[in-house]
Structure formats: C-alpha cells, structure tokens
C-alpha atoms as a PDB file:
ATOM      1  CA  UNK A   1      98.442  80.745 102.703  1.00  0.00           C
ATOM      2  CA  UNK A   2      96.714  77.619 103.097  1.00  0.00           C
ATOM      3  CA  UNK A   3      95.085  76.016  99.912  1.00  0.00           C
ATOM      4  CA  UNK A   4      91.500  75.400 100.066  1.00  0.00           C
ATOM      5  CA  UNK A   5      90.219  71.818  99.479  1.00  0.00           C
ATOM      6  CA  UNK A   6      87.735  71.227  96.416  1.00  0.00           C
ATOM      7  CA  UNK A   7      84.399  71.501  98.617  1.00  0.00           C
ATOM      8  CA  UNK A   8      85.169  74.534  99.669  1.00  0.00           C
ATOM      9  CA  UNK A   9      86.721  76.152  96.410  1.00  0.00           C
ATOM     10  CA  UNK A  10      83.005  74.627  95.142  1.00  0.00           C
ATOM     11  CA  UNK A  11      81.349  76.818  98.111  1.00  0.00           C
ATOM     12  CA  UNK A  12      82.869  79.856  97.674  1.00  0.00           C
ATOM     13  CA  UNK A  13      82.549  79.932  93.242  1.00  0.00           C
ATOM     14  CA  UNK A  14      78.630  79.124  93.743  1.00  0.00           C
ATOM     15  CA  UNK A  15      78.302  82.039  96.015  1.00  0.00           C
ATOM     16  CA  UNK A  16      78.706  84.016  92.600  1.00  0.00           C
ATOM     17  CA  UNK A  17      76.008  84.363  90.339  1.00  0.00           C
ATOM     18  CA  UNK A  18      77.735  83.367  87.425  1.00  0.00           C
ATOM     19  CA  UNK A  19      79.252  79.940  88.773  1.00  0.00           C
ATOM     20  CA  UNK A  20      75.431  79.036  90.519  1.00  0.00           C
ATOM     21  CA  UNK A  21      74.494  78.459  86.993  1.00  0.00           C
ATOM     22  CA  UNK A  22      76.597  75.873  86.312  1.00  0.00           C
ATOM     23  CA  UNK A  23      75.375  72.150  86.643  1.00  0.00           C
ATOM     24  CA  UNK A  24      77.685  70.562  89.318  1.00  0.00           C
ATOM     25  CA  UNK A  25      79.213  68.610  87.092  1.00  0.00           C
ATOM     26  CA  UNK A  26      80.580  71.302  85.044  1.00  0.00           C
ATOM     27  CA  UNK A  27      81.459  72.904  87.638  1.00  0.00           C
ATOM     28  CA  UNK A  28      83.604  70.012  88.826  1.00  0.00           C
ATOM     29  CA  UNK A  29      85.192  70.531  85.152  1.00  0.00           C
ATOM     30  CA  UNK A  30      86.456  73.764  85.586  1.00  0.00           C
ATOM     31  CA  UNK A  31      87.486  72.745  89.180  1.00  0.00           C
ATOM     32  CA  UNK A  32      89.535  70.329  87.547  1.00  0.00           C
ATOM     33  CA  UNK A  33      91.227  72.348  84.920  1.00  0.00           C
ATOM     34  CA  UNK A  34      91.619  75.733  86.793  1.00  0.00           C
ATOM     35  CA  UNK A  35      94.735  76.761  88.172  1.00  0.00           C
ATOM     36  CA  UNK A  36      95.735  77.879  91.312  1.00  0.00           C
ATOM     37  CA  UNK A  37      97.389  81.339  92.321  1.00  0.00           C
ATOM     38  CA  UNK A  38      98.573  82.696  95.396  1.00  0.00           C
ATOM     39  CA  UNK A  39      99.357  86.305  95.712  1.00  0.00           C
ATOM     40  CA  UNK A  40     100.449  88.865  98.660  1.00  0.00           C
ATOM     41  CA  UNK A  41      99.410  92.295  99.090  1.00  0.00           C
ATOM     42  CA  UNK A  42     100.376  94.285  96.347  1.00  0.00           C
ATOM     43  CA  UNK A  43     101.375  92.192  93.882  1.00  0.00           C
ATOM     44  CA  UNK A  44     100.184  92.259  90.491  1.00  0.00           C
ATOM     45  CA  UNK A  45      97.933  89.613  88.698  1.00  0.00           C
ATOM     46  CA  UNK A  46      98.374  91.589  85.347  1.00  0.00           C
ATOM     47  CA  UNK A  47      98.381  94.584  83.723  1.00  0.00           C
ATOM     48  CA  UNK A  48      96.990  96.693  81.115  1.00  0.00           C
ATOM     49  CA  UNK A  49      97.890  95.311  77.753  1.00  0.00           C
ATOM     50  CA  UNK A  50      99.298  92.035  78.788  1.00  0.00           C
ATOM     51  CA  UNK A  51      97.649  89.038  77.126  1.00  0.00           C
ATOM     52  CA  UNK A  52      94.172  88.143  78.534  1.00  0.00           C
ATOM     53  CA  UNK A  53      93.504  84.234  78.075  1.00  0.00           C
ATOM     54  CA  UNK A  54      91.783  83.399  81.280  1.00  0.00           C
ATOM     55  CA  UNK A  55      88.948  84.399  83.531  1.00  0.00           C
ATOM     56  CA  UNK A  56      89.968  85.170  87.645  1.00  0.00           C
ATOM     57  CA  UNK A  57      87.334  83.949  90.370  1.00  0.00           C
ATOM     58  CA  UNK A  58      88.597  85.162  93.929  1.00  0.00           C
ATOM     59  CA  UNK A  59      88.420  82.409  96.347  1.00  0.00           C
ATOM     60  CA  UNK A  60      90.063  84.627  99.358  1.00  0.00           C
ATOM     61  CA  UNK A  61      91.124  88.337  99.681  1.00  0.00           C
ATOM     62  CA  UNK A  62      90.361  91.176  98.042  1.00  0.00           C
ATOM     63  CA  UNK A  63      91.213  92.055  94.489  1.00  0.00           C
ATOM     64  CA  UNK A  64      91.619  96.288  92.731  1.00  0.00           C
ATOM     65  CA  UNK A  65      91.033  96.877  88.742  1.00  0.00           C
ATOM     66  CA  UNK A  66      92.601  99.933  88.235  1.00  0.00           C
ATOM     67  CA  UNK A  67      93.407 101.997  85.080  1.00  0.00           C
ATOM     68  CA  UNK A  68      96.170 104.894  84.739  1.00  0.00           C
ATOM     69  CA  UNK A  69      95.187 108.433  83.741  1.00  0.00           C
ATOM     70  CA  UNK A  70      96.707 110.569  80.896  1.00  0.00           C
ATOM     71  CA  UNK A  71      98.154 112.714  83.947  1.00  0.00           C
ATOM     72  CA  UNK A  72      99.820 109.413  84.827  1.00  0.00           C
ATOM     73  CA  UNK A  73      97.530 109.278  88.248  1.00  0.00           C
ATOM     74  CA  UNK A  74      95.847 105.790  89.163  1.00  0.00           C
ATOM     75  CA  UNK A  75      92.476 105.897  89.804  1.00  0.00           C
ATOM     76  CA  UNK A  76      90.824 102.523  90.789  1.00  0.00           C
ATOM     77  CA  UNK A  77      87.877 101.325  88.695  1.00  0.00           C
ATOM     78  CA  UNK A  78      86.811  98.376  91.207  1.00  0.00           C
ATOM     79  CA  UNK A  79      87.189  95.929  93.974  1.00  0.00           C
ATOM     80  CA  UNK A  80      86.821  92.529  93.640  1.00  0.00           C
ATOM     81  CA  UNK A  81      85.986  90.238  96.988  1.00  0.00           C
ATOM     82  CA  UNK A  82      85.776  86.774  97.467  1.00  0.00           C
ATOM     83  CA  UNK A  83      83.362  84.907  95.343  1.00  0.00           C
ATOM     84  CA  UNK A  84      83.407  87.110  92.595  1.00  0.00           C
ATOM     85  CA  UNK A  85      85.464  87.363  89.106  1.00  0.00           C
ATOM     86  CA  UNK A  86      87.597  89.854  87.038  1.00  0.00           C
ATOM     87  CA  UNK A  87      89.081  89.752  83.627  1.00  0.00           C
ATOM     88  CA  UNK A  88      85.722  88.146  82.343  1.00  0.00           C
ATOM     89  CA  UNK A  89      86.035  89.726  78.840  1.00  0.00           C
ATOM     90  CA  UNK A  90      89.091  87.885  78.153  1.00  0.00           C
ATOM     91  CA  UNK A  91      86.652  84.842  78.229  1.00  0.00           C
ATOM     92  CA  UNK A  92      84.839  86.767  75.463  1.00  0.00           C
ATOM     93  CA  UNK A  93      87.344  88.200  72.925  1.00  0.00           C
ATOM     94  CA  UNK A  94      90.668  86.788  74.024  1.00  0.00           C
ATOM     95  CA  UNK A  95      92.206  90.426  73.745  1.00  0.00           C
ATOM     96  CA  UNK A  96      94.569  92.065  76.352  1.00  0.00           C
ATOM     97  CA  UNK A  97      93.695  93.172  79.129  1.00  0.00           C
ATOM     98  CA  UNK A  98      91.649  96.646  78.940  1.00  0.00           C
ATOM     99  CA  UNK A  99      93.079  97.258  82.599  1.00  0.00           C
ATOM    100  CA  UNK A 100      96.001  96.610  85.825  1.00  0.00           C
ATOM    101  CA  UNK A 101      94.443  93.681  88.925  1.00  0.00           C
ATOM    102  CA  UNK A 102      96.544  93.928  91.986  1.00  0.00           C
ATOM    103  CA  UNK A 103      95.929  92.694  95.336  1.00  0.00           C
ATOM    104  CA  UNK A 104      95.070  94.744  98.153  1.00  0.00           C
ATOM    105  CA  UNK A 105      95.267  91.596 100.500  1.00  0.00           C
ATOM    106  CA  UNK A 106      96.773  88.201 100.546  1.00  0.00           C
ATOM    107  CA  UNK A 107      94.711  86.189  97.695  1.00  0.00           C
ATOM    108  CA  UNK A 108      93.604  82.822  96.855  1.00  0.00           C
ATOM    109  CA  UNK A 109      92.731  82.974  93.499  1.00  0.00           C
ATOM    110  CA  UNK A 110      91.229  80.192  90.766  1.00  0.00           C
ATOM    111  CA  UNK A 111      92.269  81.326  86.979  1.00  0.00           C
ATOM    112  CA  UNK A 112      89.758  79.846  84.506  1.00  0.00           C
ATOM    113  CA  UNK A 113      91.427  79.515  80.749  1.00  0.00           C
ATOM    114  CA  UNK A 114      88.812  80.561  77.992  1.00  0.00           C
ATOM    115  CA  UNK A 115      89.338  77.341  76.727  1.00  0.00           C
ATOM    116  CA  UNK A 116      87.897  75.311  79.323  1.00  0.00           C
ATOM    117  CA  UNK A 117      85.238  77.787  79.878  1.00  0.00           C
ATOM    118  CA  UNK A 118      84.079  78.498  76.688  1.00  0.00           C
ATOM    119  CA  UNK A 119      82.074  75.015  75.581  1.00  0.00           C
ATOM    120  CA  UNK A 120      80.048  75.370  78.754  1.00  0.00           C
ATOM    121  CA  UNK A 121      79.427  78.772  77.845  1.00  0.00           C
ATOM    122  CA  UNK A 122      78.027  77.785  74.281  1.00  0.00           C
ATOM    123  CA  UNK A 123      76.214  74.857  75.248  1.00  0.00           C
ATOM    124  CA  UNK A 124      74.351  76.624  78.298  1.00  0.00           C
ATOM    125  CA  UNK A 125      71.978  80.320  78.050  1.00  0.00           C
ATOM    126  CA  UNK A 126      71.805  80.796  81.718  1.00  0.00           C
ATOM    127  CA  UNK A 127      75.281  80.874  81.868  1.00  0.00           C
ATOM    128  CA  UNK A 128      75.711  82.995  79.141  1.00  0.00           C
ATOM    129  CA  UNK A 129      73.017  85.786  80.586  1.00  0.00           C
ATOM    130  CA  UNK A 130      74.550  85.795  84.077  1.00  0.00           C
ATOM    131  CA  UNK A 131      78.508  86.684  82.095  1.00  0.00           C
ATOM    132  CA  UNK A 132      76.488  89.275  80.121  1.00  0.00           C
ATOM    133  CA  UNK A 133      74.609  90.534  83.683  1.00  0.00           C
ATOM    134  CA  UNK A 134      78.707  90.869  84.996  1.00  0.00           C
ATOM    135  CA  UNK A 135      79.627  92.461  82.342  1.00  0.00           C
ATOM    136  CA  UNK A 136      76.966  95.135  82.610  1.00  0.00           C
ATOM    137  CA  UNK A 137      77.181  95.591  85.861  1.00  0.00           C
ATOM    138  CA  UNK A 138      81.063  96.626  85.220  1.00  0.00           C
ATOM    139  CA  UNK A 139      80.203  98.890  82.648  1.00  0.00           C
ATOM    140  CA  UNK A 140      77.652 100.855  84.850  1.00  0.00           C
ATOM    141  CA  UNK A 141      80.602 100.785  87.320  1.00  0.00           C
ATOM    142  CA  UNK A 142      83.015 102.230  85.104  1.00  0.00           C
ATOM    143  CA  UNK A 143      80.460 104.572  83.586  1.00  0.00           C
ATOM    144  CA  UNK A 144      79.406 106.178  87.030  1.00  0.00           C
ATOM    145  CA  UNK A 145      83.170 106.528  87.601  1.00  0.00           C
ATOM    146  CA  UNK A 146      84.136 108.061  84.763  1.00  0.00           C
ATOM    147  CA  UNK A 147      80.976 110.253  84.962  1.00  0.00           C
ATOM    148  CA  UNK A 148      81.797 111.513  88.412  1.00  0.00           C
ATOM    149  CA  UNK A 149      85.308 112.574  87.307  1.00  0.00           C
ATOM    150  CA  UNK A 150      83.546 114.983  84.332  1.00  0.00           C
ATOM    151  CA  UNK A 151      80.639 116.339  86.041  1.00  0.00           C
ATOM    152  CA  UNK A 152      81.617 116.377  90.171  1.00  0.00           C
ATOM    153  CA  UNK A 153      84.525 118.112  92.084  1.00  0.00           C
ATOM    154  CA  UNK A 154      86.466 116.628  94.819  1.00  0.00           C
ATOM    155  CA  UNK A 155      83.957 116.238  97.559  1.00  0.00           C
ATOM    156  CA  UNK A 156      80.944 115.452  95.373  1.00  0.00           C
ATOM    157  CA  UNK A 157      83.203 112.264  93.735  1.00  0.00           C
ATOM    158  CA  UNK A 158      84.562 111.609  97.788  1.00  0.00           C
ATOM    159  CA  UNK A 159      80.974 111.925  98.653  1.00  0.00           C
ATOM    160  CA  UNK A 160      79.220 109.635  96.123  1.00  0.00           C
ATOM    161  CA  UNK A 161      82.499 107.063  97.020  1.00  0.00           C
ATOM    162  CA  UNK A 162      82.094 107.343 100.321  1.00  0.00           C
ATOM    163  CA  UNK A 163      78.207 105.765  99.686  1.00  0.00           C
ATOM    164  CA  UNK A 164      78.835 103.271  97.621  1.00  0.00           C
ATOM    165  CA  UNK A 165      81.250 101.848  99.730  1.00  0.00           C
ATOM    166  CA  UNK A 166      79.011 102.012 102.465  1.00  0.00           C
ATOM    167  CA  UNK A 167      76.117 100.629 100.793  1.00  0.00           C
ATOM    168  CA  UNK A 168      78.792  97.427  99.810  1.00  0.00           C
ATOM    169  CA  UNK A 169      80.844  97.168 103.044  1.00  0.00           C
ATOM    170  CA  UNK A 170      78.846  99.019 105.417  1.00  0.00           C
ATOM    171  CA  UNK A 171      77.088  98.211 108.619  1.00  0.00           C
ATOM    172  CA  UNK A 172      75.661  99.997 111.140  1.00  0.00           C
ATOM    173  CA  UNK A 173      76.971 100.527 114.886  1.00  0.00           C
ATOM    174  CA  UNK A 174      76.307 103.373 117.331  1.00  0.00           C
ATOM    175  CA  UNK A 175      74.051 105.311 114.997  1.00  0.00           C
ATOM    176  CA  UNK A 176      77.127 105.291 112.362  1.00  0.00           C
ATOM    177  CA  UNK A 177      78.133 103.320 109.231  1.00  0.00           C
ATOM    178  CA  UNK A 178      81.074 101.685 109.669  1.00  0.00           C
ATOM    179  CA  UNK A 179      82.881 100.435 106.927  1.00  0.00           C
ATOM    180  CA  UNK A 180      84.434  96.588 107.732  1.00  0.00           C
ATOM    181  CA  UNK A 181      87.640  97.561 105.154  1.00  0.00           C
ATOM    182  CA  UNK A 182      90.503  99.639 105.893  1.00  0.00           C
ATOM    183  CA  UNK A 183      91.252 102.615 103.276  1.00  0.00           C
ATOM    184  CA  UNK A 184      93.925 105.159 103.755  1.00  0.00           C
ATOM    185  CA  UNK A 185      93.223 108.306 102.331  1.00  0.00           C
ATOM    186  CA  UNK A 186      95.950 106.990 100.057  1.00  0.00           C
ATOM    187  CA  UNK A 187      93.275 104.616  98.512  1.00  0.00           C
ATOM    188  CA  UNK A 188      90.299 107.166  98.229  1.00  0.00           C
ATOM    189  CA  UNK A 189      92.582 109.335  96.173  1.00  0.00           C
ATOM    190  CA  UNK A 190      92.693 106.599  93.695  1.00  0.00           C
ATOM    191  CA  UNK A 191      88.818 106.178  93.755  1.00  0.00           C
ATOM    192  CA  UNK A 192      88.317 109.587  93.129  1.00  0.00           C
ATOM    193  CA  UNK A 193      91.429 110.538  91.046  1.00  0.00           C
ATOM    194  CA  UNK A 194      92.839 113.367  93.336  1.00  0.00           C
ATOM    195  CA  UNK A 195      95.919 113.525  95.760  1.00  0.00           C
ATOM    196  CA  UNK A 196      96.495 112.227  99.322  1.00  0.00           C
ATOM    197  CA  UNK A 197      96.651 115.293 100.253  1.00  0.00           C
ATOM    198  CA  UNK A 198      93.577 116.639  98.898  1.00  0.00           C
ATOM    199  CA  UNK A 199      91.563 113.511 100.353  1.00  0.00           C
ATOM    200  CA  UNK A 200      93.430 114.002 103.430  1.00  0.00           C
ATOM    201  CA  UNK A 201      92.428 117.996 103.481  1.00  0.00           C
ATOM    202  CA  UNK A 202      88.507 116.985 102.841  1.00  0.00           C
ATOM    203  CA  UNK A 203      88.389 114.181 105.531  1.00  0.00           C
ATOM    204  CA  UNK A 204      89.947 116.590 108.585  1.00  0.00           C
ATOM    205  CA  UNK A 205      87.165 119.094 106.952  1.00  0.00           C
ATOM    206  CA  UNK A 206      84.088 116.817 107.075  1.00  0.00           C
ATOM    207  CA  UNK A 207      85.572 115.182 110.384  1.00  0.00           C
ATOM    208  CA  UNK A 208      85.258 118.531 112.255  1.00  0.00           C
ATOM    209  CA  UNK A 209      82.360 119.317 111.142  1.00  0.00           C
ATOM    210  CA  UNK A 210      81.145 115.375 112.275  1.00  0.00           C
ATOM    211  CA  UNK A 211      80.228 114.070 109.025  1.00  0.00           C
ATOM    212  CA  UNK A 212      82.619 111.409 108.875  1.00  0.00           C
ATOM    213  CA  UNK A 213      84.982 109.536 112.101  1.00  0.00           C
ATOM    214  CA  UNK A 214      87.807 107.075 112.209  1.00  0.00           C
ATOM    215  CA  UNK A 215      86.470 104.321 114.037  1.00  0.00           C
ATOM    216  CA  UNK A 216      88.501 101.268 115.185  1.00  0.00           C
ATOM    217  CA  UNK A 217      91.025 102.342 112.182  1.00  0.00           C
ATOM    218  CA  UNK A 218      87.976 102.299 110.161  1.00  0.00           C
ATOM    219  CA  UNK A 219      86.252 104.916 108.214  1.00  0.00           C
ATOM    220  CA  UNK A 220      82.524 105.803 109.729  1.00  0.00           C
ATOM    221  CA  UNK A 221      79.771 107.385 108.189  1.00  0.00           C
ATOM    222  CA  UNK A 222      78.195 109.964 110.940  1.00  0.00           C
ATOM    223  CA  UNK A 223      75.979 111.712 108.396  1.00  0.00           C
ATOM    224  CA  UNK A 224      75.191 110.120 105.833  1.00  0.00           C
ATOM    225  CA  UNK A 225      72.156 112.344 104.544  1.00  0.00           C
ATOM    226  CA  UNK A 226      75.096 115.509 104.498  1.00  0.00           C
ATOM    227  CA  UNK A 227      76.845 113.330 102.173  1.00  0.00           C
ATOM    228  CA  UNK A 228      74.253 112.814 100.312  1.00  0.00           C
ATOM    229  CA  UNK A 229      73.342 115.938  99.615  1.00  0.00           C
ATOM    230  CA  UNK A 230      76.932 116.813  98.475  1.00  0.00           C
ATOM    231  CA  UNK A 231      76.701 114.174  96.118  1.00  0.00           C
ATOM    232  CA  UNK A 232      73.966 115.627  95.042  1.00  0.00           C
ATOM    233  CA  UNK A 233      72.136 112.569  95.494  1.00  0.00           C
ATOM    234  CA  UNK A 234      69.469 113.888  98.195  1.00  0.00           C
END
C-alpha cells in the first residue's frame, strides 16, 4: 500500500471532528510523532486485554471493534472508516484494551501515543469536549447493541442493523437503498450475535418476500418502512 504524504495524512485527520480542533500547528506535532501502520484484511491491530498506550486514527480502509461473548461467539461492536479513531480511552486511562480491532480491508493507519497527545489535550477545552463527544457517541453505540441483544430476537436486531447501516453507508438507486460495503451474512451474524446460518435463513425469508435484494454483490434495502416496523421502530 502506498504511504500517504503529510498533506494528505493532514486532510484526511481534519475530516474528523476531534483532529479539526486542533491548531495546525499541533496538529503538525502529532504528525510528527505518530507512527505509521500498515495492515491487510484481517489482521489484528490488538486485542482485548493487551496494553492500550496509543490512540488509532484511520487514514485508509475500514477498521471492526469487536468483543467475544460468554458463549464464545463474536459479535462486532463497531466499524471504524477513514477519518475516524478507535482505542481513544487508552488516551484517557492508559488501561488495556476493553476490546479486539481488526481490519476488514487493507489499512493505512496513524497510531497516536498518549504521550504526545495528552499536553494538547490539557492545554486545549475544545479538544477535550470533541474526545468526550467520541466517547459518548461509542457508548450509545455499545449501549443500543447490547440493548438489542436483551430486548429483540433475531430479525428485530437484523432489522434495526440493517438501518443503521443504511442510514451510515446507504444511498439510494432505483427506489432501493443500497449499501456501498460488502457484508456476507457471515458479518451480520457478528452484528447481531447469531449464526450464518440463521442470518442466512432470515435474508432468503425477507428476500422472497422483497424486503431486502442483493444488488451488484451488495445488500439493498427494498422496504425499508417493513423493516422498520420489525424493528419496532415505525
């Protein structure tokens, strides 16, 4: 993978919220102290438990935090796309990590240390508001997750998924959404804790009865509003 040059690492961290509030010449700091890391699809950045001394911005690719079950199934808590960040807390409490990162495509990715991040941190409130906006904004993530796994079955949690990804990745094209990633059935099983086979059983289900397609390799959205009311969102 090619490396990006400085302007255009610059470009792609203030596309995030949290980076934009940086003064350019701090910015240029962490430029010049963060590391580098190229990874393939499917390898692991870290894992639950491991030590947690730096901060992740993706530059390129597409990232998954995902967490293990007590049934020993994974279930994925998030995706992380290009100008965004993962393992913020560590920049916080220097504790291990609370969950596994592994890409789910080839990655360019820019690893902040908490020490280089931390005096800008301290000496700047906007900064510090948009980590604690992040930070909330994965907790209502996780929360809804782990919500949906106590109080929905399987097609009310494939349902609500199904949404969200479309509100994120979804555009519209022939009276459908289309989502612009490619998920197996493979990968919904891990948003919604449940089998392949299960997913795969529910999508052939809602397929013939033309509330979802395969478009293009792609999942599409033909009825949205039936979803909805699954979800129990109408």
């Amino acid at each position: 993978m090619k490396s990006m040059d400085q302007e255009a690492r610059r470009r792609v961290l203030l596309s995030s919220p949290l980076f934009d509030a940086l003064p350019r010449e701090a910015l240029d700091d962490i430029l010049a102290r963060a590391g580098d890391k190229f990874v393939r699809r499917g390898q692991t950045i870290f894992l639950k438990g491991d030590e947690g001394s730096y901060m992740v911005a993706v530059l390129s690719g597409r990232m998954r935090i995902s967490a293990t079950s007590p049934e020993g199934r994974e279930i994925t808590l998030n995706m992380i796309d290009a100008g965004e960040v993962f393992g913020e807390m560590a920049l916080l409490d220097g504790k291990t990590r609370s969950a596994d990162a592994t890409a789910l495509e080839d990655s360019q990715l820019l690893l902040v240390e908490r020490r280089d991040f931390l005096p800008h941190l301290m000496s700047n409130l906007t900064l510090a508001l948009r980590l604690i906006d992040v930070l909330c904004a994965r907790l209502r993530d996780t929360s809804e997750t782990l919500g949906n796994f106590a109080m929905l079955d399987l097609p009310g949690r494939l349902s609500r998924r199904l949404l969200t990804l479309a509100a994120e990745y979804g555009h519209f094209v022939d009276g459908q959404i289309r989502l612009n990633i490619r998920l197996s059935h493979t990968d919904l099983g891990r948003f919604v804790g449940s089998s392949r086979e299960s997913v795969n059983k529910q999508m052939r289900a809602w397929e013939e009865d033309g509330i979802v397609a395969r478009a293009d390799s792609r999942i599409a959205l033909c009825k949205p509003d039936a979803l909805r009311r699954i979800a129990g969102q109408d």
